[in-house]
C-alpha atoms as a PDB file:
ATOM      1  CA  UNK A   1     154.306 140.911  82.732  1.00  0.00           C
ATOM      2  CA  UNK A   2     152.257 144.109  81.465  1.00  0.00           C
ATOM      3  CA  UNK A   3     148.910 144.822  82.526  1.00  0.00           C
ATOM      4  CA  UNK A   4     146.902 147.272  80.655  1.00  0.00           C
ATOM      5  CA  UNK A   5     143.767 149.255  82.069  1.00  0.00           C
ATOM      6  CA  UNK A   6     141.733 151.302  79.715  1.00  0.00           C
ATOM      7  CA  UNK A   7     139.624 154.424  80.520  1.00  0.00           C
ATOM      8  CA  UNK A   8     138.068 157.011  78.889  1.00  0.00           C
ATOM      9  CA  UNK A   9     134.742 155.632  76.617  1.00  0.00           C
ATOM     10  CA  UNK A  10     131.636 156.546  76.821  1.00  0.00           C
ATOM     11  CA  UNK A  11     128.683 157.949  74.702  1.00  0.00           C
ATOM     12  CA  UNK A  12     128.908 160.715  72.234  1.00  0.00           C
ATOM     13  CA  UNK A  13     127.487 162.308  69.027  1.00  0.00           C
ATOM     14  CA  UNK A  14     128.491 161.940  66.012  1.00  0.00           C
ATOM     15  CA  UNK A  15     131.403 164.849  65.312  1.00  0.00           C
ATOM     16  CA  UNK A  16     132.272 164.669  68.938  1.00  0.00           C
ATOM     17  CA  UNK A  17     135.626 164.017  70.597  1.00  0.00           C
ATOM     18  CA  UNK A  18     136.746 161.174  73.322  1.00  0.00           C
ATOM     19  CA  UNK A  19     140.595 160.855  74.632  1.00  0.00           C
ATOM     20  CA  UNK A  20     141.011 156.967  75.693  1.00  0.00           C
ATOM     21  CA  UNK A  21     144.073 156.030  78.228  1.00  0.00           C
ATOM     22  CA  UNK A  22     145.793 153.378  78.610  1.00  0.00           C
ATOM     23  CA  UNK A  23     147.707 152.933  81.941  1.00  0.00           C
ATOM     24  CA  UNK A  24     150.188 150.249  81.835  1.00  0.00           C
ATOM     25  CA  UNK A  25     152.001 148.801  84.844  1.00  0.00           C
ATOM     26  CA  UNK A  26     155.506 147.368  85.300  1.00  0.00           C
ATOM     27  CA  UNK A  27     158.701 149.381  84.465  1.00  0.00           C
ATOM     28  CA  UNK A  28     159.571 147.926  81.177  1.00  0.00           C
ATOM     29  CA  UNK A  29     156.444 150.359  79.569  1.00  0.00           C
ATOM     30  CA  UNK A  30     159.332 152.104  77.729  1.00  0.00           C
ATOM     31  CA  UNK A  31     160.359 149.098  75.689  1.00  0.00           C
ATOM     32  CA  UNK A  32     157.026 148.200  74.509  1.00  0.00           C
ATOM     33  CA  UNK A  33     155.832 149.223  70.989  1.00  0.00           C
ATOM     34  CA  UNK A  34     151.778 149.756  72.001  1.00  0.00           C
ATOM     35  CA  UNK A  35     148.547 149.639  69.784  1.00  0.00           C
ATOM     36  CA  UNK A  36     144.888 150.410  69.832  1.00  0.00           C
ATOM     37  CA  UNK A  37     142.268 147.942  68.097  1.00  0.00           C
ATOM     38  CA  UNK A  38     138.518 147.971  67.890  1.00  0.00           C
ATOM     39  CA  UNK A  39     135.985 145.783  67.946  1.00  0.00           C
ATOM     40  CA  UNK A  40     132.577 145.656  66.680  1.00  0.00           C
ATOM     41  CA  UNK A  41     130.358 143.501  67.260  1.00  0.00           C
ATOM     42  CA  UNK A  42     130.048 140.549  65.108  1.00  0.00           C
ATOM     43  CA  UNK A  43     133.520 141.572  63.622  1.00  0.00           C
ATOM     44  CA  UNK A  44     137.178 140.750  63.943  1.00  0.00           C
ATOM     45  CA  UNK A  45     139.407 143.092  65.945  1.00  0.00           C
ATOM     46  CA  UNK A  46     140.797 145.585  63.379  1.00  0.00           C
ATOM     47  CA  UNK A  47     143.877 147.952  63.985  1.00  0.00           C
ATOM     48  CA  UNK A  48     143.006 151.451  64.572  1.00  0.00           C
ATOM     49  CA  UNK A  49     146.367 152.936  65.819  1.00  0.00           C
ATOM     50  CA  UNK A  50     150.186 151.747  66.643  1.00  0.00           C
ATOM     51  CA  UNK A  51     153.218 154.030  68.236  1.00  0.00           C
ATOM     52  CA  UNK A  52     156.912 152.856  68.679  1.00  0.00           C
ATOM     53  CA  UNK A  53     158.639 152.505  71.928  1.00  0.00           C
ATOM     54  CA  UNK A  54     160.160 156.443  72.047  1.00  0.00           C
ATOM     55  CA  UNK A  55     156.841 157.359  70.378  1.00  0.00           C
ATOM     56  CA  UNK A  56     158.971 158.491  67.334  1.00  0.00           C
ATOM     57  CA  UNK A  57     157.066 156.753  64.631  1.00  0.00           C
ATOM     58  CA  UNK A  58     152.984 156.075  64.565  1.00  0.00           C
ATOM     59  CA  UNK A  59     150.787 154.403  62.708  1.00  0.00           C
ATOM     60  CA  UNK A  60     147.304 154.766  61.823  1.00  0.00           C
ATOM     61  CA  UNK A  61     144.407 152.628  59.686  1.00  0.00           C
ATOM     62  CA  UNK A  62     143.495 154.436  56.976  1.00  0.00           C
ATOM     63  CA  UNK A  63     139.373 154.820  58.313  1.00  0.00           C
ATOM     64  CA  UNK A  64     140.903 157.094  60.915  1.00  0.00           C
ATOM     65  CA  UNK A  65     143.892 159.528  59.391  1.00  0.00           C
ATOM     66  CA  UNK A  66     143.258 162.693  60.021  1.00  0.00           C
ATOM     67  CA  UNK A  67     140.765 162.023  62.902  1.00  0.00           C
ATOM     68  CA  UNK A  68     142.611 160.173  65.742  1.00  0.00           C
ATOM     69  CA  UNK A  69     146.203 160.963  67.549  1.00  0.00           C
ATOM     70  CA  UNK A  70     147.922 158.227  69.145  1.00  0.00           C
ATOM     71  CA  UNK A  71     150.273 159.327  71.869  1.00  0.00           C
ATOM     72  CA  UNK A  72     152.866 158.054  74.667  1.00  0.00           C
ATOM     73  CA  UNK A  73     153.760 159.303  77.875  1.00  0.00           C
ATOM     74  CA  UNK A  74     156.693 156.908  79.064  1.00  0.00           C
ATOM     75  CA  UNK A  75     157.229 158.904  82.502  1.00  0.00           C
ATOM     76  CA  UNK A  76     153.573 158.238  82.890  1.00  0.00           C
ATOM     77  CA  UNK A  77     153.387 154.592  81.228  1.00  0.00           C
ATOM     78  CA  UNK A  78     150.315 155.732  79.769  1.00  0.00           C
ATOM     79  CA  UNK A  79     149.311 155.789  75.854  1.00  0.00           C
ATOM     80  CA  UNK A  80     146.577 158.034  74.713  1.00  0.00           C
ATOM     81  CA  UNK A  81     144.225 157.884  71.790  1.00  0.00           C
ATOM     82  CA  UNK A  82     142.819 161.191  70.994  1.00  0.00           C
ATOM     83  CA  UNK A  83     138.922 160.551  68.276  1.00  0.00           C
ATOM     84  CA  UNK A  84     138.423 163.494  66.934  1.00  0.00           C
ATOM     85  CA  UNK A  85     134.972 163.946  64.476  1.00  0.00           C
ATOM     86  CA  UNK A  86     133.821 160.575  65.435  1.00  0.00           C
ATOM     87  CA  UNK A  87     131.396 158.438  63.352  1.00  0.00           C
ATOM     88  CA  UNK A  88     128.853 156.134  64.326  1.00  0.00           C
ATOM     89  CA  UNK A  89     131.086 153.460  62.360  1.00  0.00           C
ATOM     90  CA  UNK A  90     133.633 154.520  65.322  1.00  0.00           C
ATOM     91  CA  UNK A  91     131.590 152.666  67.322  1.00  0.00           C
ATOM     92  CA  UNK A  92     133.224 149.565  69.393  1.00  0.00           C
ATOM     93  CA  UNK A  93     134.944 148.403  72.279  1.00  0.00           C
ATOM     94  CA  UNK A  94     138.422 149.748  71.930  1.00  0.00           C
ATOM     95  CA  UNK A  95     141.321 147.872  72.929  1.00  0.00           C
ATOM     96  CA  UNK A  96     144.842 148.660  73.956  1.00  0.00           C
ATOM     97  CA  UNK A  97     148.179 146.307  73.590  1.00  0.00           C
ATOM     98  CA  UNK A  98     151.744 146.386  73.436  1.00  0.00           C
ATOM     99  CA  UNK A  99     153.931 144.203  71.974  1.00  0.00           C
ATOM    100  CA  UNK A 100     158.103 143.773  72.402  1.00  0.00           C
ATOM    101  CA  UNK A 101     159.098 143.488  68.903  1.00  0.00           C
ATOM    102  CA  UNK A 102     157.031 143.298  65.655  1.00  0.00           C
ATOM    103  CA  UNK A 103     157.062 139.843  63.327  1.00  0.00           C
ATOM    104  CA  UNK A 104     154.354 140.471  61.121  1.00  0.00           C
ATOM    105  CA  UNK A 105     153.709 143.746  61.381  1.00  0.00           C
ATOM    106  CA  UNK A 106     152.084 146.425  63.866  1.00  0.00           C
ATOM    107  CA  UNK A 107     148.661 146.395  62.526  1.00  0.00           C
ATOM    108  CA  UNK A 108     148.301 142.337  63.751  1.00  0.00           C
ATOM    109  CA  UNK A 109     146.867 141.210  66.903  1.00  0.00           C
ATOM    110  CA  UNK A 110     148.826 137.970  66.671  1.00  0.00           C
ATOM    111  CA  UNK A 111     152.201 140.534  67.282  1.00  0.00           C
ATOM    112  CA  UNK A 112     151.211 141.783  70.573  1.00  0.00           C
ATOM    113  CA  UNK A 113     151.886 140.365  74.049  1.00  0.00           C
ATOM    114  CA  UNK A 114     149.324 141.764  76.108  1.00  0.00           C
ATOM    115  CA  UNK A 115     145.757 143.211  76.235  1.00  0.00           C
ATOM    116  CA  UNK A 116     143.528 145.607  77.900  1.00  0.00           C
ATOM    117  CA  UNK A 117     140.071 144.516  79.028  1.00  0.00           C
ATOM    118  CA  UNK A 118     138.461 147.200  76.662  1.00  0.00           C
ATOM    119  CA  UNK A 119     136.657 150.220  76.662  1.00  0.00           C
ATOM    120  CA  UNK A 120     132.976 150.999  74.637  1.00  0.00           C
ATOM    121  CA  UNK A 121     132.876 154.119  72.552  1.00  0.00           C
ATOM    122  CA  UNK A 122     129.647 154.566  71.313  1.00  0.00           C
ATOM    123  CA  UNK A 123     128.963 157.644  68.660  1.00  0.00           C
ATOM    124  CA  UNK A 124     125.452 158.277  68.544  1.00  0.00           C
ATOM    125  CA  UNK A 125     124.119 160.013  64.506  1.00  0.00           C
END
């Protein structure tokens, strides 16, 4: 069992910067491939962001090359998602998850075990 705890959201303008964490317990964090998501209202949960277990390989949805870093700290079971020059698109409740192995493919919610309660960015024009 994994549970994930999000911080980090909160309000900021458009072009601003927010670092999300996710703090994950148990001691099996290591083995874990994690992802972000979003979620807009009145929209499916999309991918945003994916990292492997050592952190060797990422991932990233093509609205957000260039503009977010997804990171791992295994000593500190913690994943981080630096937003860099947000947009008021950016704007959702962002989720975090990890998942053992892949079947489909890291950008699918059906692929990962466990989920974060969210937390709201909001990027203000």
């Amino acid at each position: 069992q994994v549970q994930l705890v999000e911080s980090g959201g909160g309000l900021v303008q458009a072009g601003g910067s927010l670092r999300l964490s996710c703090a994950a317990s148990g001691r099996t964090f290591s083995s874990y491939n994690m992802g972000w998501f979003h979620q807009a209202p009145g929209k499916e949960r999309q991918f945003v962001a994916a990292i492997s277990q050592s952190g060797g390989s990422t991932y990233y949805a093509d609205s957000v090359k260039g503009r977010f870093t997804i990171s791992r700290d295994n000593a500190k079971n913690t994943v981080y998602l630096q937003m860099n020059s947000l947009k008021p698109e950016d704007t959702a409740v962002y989720y975090c998850a990890a998942a053992r192995f892949y079947g489909v493919g890291y950008a699918y919610t059906s692929d990962y075990d466990y989920w974060g309660q969210g937390t709201q960015v909001t990027v203000s024009s």
